[in-house]
C-alpha atoms as a PDB file:
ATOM      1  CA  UNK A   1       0.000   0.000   0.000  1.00  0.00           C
ATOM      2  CA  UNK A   2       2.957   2.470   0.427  1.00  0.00           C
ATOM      3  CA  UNK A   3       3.655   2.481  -2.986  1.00  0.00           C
ATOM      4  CA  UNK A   4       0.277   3.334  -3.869  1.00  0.00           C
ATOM      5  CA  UNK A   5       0.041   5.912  -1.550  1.00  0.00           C
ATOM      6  CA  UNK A   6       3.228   7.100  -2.805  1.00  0.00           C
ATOM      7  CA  UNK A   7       2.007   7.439  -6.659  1.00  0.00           C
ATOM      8  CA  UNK A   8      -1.357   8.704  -5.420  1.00  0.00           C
ATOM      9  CA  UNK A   9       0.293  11.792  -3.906  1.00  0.00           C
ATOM     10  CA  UNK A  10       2.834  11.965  -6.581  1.00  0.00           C
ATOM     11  CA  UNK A  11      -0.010  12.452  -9.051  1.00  0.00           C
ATOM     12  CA  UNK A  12      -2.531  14.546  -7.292  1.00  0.00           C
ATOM     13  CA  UNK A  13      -0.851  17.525  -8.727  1.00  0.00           C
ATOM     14  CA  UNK A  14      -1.058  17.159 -12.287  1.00  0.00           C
ATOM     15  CA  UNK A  15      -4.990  16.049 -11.542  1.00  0.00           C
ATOM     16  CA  UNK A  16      -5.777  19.445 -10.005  1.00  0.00           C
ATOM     17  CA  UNK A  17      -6.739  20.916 -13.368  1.00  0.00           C
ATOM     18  CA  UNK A  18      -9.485  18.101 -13.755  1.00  0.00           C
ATOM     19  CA  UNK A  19     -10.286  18.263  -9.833  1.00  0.00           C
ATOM     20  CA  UNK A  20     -11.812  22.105 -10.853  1.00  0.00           C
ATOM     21  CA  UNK A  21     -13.056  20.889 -13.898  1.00  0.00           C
ATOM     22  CA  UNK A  22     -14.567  17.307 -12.758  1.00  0.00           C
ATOM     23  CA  UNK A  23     -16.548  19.197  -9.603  1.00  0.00           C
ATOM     24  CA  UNK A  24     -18.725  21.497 -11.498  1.00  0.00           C
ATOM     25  CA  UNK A  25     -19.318  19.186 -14.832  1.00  0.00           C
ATOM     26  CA  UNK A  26     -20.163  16.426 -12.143  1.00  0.00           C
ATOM     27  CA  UNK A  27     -22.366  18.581 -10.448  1.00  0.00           C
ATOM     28  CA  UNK A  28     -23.523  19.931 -13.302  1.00  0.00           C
ATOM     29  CA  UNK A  29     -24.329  15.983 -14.249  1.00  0.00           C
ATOM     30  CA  UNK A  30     -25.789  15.192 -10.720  1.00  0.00           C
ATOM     31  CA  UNK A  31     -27.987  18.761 -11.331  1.00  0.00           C
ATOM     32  CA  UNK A  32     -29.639  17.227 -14.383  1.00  0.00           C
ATOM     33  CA  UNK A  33     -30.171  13.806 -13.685  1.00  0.00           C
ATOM     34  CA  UNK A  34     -31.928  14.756 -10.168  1.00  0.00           C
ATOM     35  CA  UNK A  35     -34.094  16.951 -12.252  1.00  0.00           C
ATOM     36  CA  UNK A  36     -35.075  13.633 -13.857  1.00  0.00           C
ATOM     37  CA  UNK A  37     -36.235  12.484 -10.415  1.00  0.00           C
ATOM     38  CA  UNK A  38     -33.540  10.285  -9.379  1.00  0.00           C
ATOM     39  CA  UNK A  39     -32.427  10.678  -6.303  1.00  0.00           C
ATOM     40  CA  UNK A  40     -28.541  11.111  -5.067  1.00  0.00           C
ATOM     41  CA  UNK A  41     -27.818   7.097  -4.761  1.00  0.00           C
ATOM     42  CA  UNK A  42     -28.443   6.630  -8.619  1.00  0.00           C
ATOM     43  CA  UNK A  43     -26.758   9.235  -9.747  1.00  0.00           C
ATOM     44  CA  UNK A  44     -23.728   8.259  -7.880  1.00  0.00           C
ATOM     45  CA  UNK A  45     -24.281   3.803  -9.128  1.00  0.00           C
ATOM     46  CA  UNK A  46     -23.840   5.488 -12.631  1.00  0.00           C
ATOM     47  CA  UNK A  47     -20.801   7.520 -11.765  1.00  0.00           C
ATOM     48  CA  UNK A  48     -19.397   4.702 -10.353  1.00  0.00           C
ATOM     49  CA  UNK A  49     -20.218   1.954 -13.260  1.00  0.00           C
ATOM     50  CA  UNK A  50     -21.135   4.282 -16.613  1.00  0.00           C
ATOM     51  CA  UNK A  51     -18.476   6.990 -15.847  1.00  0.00           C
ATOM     52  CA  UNK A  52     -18.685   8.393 -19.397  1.00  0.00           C
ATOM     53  CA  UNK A  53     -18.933  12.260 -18.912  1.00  0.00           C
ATOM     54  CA  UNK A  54     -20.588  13.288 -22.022  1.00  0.00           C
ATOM     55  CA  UNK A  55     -22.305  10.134 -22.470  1.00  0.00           C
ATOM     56  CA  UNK A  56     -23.608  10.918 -19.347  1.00  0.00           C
ATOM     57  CA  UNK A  57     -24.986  14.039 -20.063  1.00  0.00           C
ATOM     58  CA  UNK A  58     -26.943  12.272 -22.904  1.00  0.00           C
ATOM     59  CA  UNK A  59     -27.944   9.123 -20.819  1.00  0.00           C
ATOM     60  CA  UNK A  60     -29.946  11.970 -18.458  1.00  0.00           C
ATOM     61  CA  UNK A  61     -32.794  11.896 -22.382  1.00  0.00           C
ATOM     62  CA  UNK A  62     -32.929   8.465 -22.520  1.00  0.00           C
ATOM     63  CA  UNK A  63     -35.390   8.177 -19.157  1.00  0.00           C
ATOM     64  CA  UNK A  64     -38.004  10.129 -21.876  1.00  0.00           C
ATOM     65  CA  UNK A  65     -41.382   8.464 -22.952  1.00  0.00           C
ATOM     66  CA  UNK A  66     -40.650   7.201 -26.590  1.00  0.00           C
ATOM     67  CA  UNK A  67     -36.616   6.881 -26.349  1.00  0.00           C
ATOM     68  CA  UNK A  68     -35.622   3.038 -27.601  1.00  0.00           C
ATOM     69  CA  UNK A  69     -32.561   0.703 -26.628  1.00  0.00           C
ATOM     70  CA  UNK A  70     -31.500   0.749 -29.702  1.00  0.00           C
ATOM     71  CA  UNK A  71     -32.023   4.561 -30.068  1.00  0.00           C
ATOM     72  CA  UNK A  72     -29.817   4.960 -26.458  1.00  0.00           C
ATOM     73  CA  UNK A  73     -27.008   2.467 -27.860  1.00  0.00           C
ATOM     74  CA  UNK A  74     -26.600   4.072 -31.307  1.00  0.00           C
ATOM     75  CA  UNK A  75     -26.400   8.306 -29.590  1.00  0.00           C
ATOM     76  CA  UNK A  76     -24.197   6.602 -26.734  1.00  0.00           C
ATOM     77  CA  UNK A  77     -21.527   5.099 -29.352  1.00  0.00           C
ATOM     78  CA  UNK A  78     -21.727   8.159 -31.681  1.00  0.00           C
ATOM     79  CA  UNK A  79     -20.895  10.526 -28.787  1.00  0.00           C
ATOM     80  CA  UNK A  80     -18.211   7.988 -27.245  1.00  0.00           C
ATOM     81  CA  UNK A  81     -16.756   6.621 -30.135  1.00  0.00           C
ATOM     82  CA  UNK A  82     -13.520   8.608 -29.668  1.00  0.00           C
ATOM     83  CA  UNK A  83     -12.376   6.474 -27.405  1.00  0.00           C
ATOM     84  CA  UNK A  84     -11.709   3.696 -29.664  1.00  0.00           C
ATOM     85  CA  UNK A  85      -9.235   5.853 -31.067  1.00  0.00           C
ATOM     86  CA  UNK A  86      -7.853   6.924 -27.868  1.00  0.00           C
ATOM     87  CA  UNK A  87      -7.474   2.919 -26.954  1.00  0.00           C
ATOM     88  CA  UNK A  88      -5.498   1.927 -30.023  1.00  0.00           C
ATOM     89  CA  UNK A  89      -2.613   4.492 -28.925  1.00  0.00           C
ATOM     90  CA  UNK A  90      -2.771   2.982 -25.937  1.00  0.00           C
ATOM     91  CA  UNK A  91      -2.459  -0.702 -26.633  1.00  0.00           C
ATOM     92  CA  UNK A  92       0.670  -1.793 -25.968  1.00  0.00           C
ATOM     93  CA  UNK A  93       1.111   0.658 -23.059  1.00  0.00           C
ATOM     94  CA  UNK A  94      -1.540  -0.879 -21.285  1.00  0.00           C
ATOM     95  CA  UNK A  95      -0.942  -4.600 -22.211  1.00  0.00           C
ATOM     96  CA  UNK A  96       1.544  -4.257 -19.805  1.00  0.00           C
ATOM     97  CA  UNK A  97      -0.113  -4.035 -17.008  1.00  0.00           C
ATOM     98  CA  UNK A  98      -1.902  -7.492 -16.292  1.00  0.00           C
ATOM     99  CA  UNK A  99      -5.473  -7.267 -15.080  1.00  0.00           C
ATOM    100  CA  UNK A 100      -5.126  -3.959 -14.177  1.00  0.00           C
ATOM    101  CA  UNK A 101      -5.156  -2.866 -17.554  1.00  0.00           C
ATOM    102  CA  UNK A 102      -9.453  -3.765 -17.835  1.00  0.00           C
ATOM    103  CA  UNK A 103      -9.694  -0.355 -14.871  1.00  0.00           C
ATOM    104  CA  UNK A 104      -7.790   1.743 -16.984  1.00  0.00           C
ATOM    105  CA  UNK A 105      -9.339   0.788 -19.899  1.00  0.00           C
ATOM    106  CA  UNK A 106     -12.757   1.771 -18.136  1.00  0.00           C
ATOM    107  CA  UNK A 107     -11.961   4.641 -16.416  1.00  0.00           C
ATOM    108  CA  UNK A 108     -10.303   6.409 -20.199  1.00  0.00           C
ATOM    109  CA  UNK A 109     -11.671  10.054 -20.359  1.00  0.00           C
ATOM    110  CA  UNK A 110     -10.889  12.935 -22.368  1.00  0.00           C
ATOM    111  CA  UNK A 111      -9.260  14.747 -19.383  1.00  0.00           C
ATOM    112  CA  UNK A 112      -7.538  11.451 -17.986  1.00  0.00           C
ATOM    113  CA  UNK A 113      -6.392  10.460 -21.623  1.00  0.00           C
ATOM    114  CA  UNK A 114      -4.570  13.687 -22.070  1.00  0.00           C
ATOM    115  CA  UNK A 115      -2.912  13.666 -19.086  1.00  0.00           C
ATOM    116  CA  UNK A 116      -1.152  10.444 -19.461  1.00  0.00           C
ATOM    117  CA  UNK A 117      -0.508  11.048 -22.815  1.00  0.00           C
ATOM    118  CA  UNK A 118       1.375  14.501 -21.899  1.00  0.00           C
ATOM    119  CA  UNK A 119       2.510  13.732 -18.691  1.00  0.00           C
ATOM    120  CA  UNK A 120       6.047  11.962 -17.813  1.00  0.00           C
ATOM    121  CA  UNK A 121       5.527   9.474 -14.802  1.00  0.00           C
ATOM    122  CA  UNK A 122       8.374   9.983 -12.089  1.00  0.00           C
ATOM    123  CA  UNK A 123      11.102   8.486 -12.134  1.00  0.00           C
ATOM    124  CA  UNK A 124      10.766   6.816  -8.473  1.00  0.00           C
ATOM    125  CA  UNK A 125       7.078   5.906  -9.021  1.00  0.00           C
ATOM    126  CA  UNK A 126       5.794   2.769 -10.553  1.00  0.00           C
ATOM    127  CA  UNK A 127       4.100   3.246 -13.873  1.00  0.00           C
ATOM    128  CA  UNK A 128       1.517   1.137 -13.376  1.00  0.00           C
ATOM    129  CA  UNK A 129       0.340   2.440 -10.183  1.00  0.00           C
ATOM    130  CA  UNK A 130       1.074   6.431 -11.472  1.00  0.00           C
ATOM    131  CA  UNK A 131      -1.510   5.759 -13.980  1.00  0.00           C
ATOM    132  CA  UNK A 132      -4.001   4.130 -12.101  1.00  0.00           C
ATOM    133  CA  UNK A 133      -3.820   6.930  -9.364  1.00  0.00           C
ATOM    134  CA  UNK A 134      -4.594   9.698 -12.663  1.00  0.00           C
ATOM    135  CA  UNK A 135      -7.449   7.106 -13.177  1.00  0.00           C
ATOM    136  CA  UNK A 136      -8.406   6.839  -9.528  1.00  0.00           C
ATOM    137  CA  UNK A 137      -8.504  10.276  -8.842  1.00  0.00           C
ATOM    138  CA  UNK A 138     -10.358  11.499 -11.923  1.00  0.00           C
ATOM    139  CA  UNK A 139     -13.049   9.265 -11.419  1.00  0.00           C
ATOM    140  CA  UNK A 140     -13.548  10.131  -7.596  1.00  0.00           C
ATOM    141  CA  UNK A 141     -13.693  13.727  -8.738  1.00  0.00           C
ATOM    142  CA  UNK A 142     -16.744  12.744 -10.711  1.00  0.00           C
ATOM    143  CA  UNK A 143     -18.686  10.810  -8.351  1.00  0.00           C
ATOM    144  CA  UNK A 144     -17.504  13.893  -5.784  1.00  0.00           C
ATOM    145  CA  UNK A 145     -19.150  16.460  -8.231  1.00  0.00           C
ATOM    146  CA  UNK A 146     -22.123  14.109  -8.860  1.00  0.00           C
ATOM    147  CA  UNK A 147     -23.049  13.967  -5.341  1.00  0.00           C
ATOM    148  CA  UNK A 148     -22.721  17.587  -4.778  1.00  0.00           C
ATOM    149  CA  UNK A 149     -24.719  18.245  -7.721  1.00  0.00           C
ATOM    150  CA  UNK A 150     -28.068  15.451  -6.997  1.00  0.00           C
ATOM    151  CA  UNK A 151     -27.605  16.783  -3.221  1.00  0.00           C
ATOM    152  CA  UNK A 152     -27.831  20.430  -4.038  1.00  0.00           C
ATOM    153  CA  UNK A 153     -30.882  19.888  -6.280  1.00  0.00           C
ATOM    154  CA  UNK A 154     -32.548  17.958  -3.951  1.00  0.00           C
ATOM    155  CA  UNK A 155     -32.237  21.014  -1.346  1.00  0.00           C
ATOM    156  CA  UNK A 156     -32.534  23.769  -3.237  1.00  0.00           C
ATOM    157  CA  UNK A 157     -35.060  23.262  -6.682  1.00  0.00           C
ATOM    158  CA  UNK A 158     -33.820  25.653  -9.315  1.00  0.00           C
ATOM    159  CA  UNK A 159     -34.244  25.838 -12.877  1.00  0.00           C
ATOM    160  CA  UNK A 160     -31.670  23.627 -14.562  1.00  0.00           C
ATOM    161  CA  UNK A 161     -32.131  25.126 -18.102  1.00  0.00           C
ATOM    162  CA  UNK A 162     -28.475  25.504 -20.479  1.00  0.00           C
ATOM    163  CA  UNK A 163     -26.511  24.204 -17.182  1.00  0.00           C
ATOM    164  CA  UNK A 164     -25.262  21.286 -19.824  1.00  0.00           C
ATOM    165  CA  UNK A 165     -23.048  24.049 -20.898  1.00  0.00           C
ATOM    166  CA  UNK A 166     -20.531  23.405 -18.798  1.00  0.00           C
ATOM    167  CA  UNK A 167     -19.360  20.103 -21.024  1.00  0.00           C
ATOM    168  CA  UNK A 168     -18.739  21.840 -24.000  1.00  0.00           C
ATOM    169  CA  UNK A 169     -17.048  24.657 -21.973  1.00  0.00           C
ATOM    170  CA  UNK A 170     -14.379  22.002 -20.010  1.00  0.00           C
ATOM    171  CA  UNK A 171     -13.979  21.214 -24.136  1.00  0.00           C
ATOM    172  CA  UNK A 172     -13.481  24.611 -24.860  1.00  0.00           C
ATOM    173  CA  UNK A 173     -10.712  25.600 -22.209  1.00  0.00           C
ATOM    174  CA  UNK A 174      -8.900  21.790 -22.889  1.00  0.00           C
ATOM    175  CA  UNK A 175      -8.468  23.366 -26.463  1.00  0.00           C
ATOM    176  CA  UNK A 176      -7.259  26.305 -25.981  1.00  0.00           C
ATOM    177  CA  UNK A 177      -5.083  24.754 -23.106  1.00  0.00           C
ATOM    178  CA  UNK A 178      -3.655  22.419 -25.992  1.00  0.00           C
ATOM    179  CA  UNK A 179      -3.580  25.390 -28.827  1.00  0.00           C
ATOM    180  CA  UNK A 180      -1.180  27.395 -26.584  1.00  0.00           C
ATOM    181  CA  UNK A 181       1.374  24.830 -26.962  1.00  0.00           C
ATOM    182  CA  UNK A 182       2.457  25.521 -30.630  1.00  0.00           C
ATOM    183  CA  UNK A 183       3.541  21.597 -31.418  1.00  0.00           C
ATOM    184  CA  UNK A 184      -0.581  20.939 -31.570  1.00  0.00           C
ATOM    185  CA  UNK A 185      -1.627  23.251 -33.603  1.00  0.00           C
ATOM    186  CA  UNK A 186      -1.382  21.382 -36.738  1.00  0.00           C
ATOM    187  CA  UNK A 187      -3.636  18.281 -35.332  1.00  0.00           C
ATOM    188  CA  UNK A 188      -6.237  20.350 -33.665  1.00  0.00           C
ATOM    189  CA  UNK A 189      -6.325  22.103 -37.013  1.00  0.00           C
ATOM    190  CA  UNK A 190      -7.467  18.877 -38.474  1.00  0.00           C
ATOM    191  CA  UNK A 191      -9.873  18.703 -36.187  1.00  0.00           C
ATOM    192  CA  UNK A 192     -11.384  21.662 -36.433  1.00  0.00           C
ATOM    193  CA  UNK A 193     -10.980  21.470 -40.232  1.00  0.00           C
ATOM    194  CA  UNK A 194     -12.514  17.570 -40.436  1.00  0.00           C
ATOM    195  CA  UNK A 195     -15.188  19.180 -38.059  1.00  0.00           C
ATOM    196  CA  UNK A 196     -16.661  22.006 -40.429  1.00  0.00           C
ATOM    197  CA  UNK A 197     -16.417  19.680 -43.404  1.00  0.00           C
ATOM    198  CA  UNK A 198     -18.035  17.096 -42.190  1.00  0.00           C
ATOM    199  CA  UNK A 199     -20.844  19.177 -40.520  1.00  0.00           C
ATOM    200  CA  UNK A 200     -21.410  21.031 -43.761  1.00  0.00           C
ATOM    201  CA  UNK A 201     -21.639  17.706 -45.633  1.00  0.00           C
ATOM    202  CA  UNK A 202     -23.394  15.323 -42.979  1.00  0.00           C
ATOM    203  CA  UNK A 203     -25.685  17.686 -40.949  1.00  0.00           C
ATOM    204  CA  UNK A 204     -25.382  18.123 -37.309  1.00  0.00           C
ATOM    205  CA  UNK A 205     -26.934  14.758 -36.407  1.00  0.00           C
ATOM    206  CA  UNK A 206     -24.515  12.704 -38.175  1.00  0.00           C
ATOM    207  CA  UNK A 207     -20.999  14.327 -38.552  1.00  0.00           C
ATOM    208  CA  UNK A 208     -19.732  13.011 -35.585  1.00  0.00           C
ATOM    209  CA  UNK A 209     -18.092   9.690 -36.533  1.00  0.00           C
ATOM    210  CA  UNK A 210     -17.316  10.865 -40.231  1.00  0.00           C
ATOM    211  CA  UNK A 211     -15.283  13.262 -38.097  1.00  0.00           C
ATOM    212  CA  UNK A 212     -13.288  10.661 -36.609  1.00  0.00           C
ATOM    213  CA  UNK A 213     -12.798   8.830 -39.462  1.00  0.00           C
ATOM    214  CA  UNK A 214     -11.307  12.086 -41.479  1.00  0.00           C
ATOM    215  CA  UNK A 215      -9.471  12.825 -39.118  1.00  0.00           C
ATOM    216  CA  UNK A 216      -7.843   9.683 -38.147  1.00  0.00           C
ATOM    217  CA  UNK A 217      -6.896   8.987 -41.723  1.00  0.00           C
ATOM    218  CA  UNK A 218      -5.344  12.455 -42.425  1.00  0.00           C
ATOM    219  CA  UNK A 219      -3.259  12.348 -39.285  1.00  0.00           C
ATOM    220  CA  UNK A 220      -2.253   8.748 -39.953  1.00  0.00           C
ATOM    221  CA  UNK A 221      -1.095   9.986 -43.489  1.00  0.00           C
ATOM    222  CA  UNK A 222       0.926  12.751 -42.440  1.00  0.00           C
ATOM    223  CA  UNK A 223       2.060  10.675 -39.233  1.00  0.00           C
ATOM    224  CA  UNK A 224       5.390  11.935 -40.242  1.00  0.00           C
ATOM    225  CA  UNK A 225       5.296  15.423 -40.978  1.00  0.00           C
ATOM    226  CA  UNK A 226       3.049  16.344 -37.798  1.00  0.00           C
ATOM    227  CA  UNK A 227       5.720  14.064 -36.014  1.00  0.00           C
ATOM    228  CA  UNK A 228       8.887  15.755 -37.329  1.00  0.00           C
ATOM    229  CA  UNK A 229       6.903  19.372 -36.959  1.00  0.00           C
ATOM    230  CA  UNK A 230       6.167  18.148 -33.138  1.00  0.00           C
ATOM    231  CA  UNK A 231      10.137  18.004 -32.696  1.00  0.00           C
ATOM    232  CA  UNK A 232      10.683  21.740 -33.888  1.00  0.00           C
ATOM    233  CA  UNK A 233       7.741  22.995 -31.397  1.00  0.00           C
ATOM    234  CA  UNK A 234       9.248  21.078 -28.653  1.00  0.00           C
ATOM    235  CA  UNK A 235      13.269  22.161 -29.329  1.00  0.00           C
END
């Protein structure tokens, strides 16, 4: 246990950002799925076993009169289906690491993906354990915010109306995080790019996975070039 309490502390710090973030989006969460009339304990069983963070957010429409399962399954993989992408980096990293590897796998976000993609793990902490504290942590931050969210609706009723906001503004201040360092320009330029084209061309309901797809195969074809301008932003 000492040398998980020894990573855990060792990575608090670089989860701060998504501590700020993860308490108001959570609440934020717990806010609209008590306004569903579910009370605190269910909103915290599906941060605990869903933990999807926009999926989330989406899962609050499915309790609607006229929503299918099939209906639920096909929005839940359109909005989550970056994460397949974010798994195949992360293959052989992870195939390292034994059973463990199934948690970490689970508990992939957008925030916790980043940082351990863009943060080095100290050099007298196990990697293993350094990334399943970032995991850990995140995920607790969550269920934290969710439970302050449900609880505070419960108490005090309030009209919940736009409060989904504050997902697309975590997005927001992740990219602009990201643009200021000038090696990720180019990618996120692909995005954005793959983004406008494919919303002009497959309407707002369906340009989310054509997205991906664009964008995946650009960056894969100029693997190189985005690689070798990566080096000149980072010397």
């Amino acid at each position: 246990m000492g040398e998980y309490r020894k990573a855990v502390v060792r990575a608090f710090p670089y989860t701060i950002p998504v501590l700020a973030g993860y308490l108001f989006i959570g609440a934020a969460f717990g806010v609209m799925f008590a306004d569903q009339g579910y009370n605190v304990l269910w909103a915290i069983l599906m941060s605990v076993v869903v933990y999807a963070g926009s999926g989330q957010y989406l899962a609050t429409n499915f309790f609607v009169p006229g929503m299918s399962i099939l209906q639920a399954v096909f929005l839940t993989v359109m909005v989550n289906i970056r994460h397949v992408f974010y798994g195949l980096s992360l293959v052989d990293r992870y195939n390292r690491f034994g059973k463990k590897r199934w948690y970490l796998i689970f508990g992939m976000t957008d925030e916790t993906y980043s940082l351990i993609c863009t943060t080095d793990v100290p050099d007298d902490v196990d990697e293993e354990k350094f990334l399943l504290s970032i995991t850990l942590l995140n995920q607790l931050y969550w269920i934290l915010g969710t439970i302050i969210g449900s609880l505070a609706f419960t108490v005090i009723s309030f009209d919940s109306t736009g409060i989904e906001f504050a997902m697309t503004a975590l997005f927001i201040v992740m990219f602009m995080e990201l643009w200021y360092r000038r090696s990720n320009r180019p990618a996120e330029l692909i995005g954005m790019l793959s983004a406008v084209l494919c919303l002009a061309l497959f309407g707002a309901e369906n340009f989310v996975l054509p997205t991906m797809l664009l964008m995946v195969a650009v960056i894969l074809l100029g693997k190189k070039k985005l690689d070798r301008k990566e080096v000149e932003g980072s010397a």
